[in-house]
N, C-alpha and C. Protein backbone atom coordinates (compact mmCIF):
# COMPACT_ATOMS: atom_id res chain seq x y z
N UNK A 1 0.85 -1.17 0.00
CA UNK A 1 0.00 0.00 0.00
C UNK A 1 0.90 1.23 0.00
N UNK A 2 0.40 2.18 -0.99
CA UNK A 2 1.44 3.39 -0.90
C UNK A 2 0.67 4.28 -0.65
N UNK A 3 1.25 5.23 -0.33
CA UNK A 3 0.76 7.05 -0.38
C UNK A 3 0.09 7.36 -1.31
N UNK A 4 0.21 6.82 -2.16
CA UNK A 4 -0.23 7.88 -3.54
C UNK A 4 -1.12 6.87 -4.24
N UNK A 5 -1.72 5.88 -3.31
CA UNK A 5 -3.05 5.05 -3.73
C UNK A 5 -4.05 6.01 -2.93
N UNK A 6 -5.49 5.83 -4.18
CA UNK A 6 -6.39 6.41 -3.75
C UNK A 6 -7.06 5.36 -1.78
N UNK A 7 -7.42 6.15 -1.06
CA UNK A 7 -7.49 5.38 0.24
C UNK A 7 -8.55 4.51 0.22
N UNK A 8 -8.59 3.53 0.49
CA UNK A 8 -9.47 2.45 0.55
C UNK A 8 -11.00 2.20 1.43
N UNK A 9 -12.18 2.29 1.15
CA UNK A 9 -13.03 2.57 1.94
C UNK A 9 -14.27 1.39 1.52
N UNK A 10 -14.61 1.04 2.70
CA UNK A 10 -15.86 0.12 2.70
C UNK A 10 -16.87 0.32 3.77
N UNK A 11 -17.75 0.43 3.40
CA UNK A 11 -19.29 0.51 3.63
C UNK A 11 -19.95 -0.62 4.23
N UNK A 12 -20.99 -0.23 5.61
CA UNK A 12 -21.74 -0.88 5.71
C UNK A 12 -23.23 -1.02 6.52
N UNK A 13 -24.21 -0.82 5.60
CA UNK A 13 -25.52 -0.52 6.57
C UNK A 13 -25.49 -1.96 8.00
N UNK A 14 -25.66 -0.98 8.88
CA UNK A 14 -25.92 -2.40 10.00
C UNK A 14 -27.49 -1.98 10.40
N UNK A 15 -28.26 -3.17 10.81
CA UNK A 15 -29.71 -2.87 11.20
C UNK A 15 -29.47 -2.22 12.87
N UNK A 16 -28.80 -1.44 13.37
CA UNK A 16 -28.52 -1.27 14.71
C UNK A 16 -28.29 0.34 15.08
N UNK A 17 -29.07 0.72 16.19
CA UNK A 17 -28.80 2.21 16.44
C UNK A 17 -27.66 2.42 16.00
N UNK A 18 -27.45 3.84 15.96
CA UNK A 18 -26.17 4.64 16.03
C UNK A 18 -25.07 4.30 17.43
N UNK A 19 -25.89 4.27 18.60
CA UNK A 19 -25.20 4.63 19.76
C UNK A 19 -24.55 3.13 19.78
N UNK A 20 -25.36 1.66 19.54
CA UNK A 20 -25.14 0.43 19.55
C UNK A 20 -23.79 0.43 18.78
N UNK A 21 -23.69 0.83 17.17
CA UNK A 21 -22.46 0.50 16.69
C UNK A 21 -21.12 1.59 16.82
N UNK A 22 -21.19 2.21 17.49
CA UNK A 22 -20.70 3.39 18.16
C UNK A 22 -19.61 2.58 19.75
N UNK A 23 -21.03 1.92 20.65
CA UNK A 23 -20.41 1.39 21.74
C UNK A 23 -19.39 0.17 20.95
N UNK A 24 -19.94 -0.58 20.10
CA UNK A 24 -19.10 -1.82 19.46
C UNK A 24 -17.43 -1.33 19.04
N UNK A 25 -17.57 -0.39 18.19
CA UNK A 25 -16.31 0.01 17.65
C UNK A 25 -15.65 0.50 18.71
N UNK A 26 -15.70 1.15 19.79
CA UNK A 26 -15.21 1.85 20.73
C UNK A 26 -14.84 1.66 22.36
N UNK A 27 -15.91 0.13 22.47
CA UNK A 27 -15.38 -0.10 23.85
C UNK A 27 -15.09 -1.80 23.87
N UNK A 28 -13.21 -1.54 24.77
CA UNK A 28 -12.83 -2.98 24.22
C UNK A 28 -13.35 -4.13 24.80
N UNK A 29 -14.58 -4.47 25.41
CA UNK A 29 -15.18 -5.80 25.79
C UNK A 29 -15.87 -6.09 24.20
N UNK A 30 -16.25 -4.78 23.79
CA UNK A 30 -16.74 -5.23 22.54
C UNK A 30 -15.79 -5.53 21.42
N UNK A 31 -15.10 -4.69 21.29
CA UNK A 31 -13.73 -4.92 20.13
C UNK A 31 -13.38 -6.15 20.04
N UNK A 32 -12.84 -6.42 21.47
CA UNK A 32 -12.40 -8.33 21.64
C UNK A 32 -13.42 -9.20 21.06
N UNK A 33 -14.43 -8.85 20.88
CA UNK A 33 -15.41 -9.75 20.41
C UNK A 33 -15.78 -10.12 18.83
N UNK A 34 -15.60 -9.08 17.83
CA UNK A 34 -15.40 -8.96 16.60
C UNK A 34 -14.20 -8.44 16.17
N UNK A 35 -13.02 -7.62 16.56
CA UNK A 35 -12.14 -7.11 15.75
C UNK A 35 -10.97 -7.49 16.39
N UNK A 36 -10.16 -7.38 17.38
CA UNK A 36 -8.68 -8.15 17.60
C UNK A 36 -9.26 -8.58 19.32
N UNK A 37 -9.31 -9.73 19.52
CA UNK A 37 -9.15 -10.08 20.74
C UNK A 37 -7.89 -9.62 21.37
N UNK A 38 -6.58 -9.09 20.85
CA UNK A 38 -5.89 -9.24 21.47
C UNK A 38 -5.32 -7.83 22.20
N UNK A 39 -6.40 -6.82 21.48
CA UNK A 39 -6.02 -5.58 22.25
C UNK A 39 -6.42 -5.39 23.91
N UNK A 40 -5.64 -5.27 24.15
CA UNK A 40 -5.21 -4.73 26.10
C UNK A 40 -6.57 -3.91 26.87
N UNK A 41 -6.19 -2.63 25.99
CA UNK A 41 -6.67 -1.41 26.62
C UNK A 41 -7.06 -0.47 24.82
N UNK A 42 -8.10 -0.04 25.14
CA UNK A 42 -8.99 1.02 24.09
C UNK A 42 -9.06 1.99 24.54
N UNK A 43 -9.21 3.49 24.42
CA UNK A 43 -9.90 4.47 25.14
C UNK A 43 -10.08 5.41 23.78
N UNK A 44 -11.67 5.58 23.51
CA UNK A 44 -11.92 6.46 22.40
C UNK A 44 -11.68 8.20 22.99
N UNK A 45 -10.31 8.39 22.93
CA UNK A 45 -9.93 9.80 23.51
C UNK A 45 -8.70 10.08 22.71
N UNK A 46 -8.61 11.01 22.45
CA UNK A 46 -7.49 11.87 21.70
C UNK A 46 -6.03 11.47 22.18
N UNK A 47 -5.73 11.20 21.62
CA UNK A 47 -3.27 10.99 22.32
C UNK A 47 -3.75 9.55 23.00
N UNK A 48 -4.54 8.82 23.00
CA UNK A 48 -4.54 7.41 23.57
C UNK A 48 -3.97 6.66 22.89
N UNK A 49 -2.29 5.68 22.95
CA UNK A 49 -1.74 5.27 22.60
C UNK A 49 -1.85 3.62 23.05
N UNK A 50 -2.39 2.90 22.03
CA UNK A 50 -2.25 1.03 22.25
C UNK A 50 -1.45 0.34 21.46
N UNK A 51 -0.67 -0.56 22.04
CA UNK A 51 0.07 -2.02 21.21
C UNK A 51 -0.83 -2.85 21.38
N UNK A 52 -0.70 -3.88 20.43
CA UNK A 52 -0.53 -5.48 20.21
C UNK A 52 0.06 -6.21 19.54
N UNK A 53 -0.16 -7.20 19.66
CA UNK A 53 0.93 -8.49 18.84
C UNK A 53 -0.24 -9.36 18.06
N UNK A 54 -0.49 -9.63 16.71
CA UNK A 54 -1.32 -10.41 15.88
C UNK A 54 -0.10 -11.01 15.17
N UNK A 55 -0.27 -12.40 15.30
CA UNK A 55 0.32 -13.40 14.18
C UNK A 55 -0.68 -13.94 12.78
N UNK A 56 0.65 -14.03 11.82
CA UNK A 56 -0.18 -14.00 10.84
C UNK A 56 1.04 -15.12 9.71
N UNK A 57 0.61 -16.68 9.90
CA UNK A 57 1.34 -17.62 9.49
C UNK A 57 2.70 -17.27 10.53
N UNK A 58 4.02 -17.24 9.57
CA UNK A 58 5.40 -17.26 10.18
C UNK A 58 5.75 -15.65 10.97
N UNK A 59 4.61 -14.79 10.23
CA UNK A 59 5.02 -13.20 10.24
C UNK A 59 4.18 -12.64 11.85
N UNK A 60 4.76 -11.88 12.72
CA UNK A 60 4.29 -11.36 13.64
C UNK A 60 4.12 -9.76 13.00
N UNK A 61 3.32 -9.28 13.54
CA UNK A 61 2.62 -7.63 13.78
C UNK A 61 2.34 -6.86 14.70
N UNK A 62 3.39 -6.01 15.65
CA UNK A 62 3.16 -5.59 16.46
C UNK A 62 2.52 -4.25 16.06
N UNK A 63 0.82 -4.20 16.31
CA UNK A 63 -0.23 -3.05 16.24
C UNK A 63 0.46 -2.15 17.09
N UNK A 64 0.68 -0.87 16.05
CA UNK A 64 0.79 0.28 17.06
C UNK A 64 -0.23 1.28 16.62
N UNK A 65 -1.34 2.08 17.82
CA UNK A 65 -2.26 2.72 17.34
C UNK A 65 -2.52 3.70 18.45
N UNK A 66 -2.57 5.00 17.89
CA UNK A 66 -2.87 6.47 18.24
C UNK A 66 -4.22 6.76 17.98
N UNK A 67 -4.59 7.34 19.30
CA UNK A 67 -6.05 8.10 18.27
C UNK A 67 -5.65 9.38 18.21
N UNK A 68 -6.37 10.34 16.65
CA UNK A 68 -5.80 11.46 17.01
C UNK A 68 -7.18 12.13 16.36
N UNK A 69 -8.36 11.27 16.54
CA UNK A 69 -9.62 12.54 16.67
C UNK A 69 -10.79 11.62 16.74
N UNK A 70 -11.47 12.32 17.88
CA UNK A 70 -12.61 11.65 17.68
C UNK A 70 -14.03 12.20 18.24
N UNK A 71 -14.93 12.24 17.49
CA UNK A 71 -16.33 13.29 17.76
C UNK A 71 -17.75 12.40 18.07
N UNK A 72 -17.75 12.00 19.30
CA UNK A 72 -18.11 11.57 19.97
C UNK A 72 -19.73 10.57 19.50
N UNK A 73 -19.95 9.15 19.17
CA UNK A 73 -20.81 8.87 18.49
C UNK A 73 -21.10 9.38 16.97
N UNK A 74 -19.83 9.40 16.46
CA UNK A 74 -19.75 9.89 15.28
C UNK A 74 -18.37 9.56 14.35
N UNK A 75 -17.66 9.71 14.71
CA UNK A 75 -16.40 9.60 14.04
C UNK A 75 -15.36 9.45 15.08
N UNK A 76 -14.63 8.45 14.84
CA UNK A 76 -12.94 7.89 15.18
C UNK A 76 -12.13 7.94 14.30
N UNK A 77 -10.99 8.69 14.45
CA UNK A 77 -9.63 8.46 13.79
C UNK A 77 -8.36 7.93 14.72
N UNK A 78 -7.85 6.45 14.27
CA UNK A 78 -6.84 6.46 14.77
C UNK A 78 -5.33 6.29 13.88
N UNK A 79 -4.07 6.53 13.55
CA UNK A 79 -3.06 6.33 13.55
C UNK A 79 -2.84 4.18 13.23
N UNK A 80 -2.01 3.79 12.50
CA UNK A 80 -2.10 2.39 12.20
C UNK A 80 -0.71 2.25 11.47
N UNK A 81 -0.09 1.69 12.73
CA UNK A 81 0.98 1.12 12.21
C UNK A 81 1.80 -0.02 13.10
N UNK A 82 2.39 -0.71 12.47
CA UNK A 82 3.43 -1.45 12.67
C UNK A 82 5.12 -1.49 13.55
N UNK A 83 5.28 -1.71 14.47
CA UNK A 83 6.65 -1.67 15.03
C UNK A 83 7.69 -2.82 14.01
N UNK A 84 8.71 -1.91 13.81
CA UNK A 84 9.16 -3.41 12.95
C UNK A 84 9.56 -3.02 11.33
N UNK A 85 8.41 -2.29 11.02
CA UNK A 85 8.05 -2.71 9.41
C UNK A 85 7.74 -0.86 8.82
N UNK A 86 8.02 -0.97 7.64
CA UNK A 86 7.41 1.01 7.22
C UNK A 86 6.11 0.42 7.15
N UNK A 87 5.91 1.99 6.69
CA UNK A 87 4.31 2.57 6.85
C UNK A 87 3.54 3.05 7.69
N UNK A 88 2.67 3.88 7.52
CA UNK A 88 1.33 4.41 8.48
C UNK A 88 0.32 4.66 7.73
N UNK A 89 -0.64 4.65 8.34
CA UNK A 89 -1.68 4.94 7.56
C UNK A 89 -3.37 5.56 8.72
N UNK A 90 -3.79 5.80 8.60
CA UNK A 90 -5.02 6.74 9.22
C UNK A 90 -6.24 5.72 9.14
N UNK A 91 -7.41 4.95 9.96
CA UNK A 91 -8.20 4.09 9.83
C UNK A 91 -9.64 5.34 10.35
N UNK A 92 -10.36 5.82 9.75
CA UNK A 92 -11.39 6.30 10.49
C UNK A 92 -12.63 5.54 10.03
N UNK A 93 -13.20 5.52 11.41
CA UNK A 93 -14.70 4.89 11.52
C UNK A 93 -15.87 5.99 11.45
N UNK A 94 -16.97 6.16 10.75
CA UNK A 94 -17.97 6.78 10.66
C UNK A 94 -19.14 6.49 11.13
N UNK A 95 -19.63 6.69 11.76
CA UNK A 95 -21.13 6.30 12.57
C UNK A 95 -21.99 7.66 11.88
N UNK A 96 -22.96 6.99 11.04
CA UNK A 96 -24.34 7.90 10.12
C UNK A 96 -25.52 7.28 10.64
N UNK A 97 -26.36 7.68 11.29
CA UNK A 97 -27.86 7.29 11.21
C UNK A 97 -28.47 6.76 9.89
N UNK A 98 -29.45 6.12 9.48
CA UNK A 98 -29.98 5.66 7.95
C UNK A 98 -31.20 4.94 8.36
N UNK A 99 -31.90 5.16 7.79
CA UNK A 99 -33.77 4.79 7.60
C UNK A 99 -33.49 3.82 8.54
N UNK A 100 -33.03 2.57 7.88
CA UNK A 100 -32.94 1.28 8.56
C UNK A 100 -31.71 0.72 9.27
N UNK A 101 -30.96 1.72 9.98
CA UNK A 101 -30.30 1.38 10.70
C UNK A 101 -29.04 2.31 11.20
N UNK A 102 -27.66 2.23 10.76
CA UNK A 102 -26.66 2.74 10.96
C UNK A 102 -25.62 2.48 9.90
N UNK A 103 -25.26 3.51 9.19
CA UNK A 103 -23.97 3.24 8.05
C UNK A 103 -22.59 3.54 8.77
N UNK A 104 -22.12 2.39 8.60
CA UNK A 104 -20.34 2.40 9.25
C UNK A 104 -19.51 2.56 7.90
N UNK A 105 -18.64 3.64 7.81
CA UNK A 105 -17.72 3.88 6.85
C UNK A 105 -16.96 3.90 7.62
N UNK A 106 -15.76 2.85 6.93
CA UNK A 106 -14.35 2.94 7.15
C UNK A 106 -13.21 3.17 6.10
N UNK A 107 -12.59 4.16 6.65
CA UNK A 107 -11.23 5.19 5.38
C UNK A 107 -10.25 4.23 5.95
N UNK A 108 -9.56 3.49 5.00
CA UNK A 108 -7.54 3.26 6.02
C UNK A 108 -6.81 4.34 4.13
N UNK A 109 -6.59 5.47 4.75
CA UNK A 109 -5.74 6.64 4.19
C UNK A 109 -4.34 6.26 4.21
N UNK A 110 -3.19 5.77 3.79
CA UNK A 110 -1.98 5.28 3.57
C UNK A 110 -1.44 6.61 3.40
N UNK A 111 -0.38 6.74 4.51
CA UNK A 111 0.49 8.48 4.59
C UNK A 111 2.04 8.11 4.85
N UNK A 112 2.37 6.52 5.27
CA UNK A 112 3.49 6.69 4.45
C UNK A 112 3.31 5.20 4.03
N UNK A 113 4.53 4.82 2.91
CA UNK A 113 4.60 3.61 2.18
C UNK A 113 4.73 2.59 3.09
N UNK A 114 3.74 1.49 3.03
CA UNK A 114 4.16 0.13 3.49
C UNK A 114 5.04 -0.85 2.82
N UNK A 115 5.72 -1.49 3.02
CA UNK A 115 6.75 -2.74 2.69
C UNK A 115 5.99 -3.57 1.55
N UNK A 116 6.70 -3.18 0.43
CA UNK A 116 6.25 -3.72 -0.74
C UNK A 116 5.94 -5.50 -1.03
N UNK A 117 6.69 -6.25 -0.34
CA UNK A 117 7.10 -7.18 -0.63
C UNK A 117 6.44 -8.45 0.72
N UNK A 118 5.48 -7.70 1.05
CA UNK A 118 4.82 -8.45 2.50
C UNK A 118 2.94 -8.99 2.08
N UNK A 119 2.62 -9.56 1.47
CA UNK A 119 0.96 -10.03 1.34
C UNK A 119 0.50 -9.14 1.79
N UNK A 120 0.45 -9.59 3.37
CA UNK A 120 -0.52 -8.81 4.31
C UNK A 120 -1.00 -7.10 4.11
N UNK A 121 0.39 -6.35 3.47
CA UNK A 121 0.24 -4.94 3.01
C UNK A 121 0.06 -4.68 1.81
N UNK A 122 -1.01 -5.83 0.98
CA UNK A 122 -1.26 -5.49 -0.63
C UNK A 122 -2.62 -4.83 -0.47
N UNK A 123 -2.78 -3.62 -1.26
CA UNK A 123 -4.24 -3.28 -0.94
C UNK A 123 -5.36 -4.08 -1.16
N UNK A 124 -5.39 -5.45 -1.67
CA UNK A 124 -6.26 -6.53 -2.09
C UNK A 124 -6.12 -6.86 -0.43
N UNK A 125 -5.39 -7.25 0.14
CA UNK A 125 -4.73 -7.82 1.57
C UNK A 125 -5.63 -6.73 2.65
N UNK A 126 -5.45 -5.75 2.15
CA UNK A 126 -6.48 -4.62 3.46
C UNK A 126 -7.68 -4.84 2.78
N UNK A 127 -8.13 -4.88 1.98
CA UNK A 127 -9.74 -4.52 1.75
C UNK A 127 -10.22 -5.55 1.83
N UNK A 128 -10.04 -7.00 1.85
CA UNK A 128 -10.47 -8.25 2.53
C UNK A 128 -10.71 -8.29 3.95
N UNK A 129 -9.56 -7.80 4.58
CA UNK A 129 -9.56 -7.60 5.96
C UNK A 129 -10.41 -6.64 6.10
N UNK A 130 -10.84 -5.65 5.72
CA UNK A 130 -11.98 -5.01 6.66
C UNK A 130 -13.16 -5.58 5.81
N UNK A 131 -13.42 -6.23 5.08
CA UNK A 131 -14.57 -6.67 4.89
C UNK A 131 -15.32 -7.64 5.69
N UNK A 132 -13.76 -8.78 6.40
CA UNK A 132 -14.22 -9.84 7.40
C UNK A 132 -14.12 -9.26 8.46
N UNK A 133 -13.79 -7.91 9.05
CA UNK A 133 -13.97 -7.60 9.96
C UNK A 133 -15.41 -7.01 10.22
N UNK A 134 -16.06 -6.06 9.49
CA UNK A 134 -17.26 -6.10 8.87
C UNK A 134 -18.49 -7.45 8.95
N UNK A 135 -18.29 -8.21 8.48
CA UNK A 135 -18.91 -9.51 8.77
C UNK A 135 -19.09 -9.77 10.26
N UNK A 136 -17.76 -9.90 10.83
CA UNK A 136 -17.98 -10.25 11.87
C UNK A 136 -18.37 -9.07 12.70
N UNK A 137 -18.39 -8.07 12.50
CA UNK A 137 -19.13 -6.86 13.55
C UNK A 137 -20.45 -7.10 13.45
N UNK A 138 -20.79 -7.30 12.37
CA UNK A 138 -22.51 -7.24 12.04
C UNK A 138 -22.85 -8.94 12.30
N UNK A 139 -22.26 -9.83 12.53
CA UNK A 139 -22.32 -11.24 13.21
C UNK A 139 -22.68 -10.91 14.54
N UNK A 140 -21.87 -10.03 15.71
CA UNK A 140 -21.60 -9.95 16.69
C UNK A 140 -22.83 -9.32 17.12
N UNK A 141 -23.08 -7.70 16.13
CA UNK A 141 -24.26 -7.49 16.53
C UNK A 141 -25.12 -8.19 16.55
N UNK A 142 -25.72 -9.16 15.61
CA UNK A 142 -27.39 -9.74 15.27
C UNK A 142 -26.92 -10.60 16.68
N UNK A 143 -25.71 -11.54 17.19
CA UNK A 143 -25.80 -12.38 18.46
C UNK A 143 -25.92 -11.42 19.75
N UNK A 144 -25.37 -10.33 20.04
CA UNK A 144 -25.50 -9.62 21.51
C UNK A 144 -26.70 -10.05 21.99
């Protein structure tokens, strides 16, 4: 994924308040449940800095993530990168009201170059991944 790719974004009506997919994306009893079990500590607040460690086959990924805006039941931006490896890139979540439910847009904005030569950082490689992450949010919701 480079800089100078247009940023990658996927869509998704969920049948669920605003405030419901709002608490999901944002507080980590819920996160652990659809998006990385393995994050620690969450706090949807500005300069809140989290690691983790995701394996992926032989390759480890230590998540490093900043938030650096967020408007409360509405929009998250955090910071997304790697210890280890180039690149960064910007992930924001959108929470929209809609007739029948709640539209979640997610941006991952690439601001500097990721490691050419790694799967996991092909933009085919991210836009799969938030699609099954997606799945499984809207899995998680219809079970709560």
């Amino acid at each position: 994924m480079k800089s100078k790719d247009s940023p990658l974004i996927v869509e998704r009506t969920l049948e669920f308040s605003k405030e419901t997919v709002w608490n999901a994306i944002t507080q980590i009893d819920q996160m652990k449940q659809w998006f990385f079990e393995q994050i620690k500590t969450f706090e949807p607040v500005v300069g809140f800095e989290t690691s983790f460690v995701v394996k992926s086959g032989d390759r480890v990924f230590p998540h490093l993530w900043r938030i650096t805006e967020v408007i409360p039941e509405n929009k998250i931006v955090y910071s997304w990168k790697y210890e280890g490896y180039a690149g960064n890139s910007f992930v924001t979540f959108e929470v929209n009201p809609q007739d029948n439910g709640t539209q979640l847009k997610i941006t991952n904005d690439i601001v500097e170059d990721f490691t050419e030569d790694i799967p996991e950082f092909k933009p085919e490689s991210c836009l799969a991944g938030w699609e099954y992450f997606l799945n499984r949010l809207d899995l998680y919701l219809q079970n709560m």
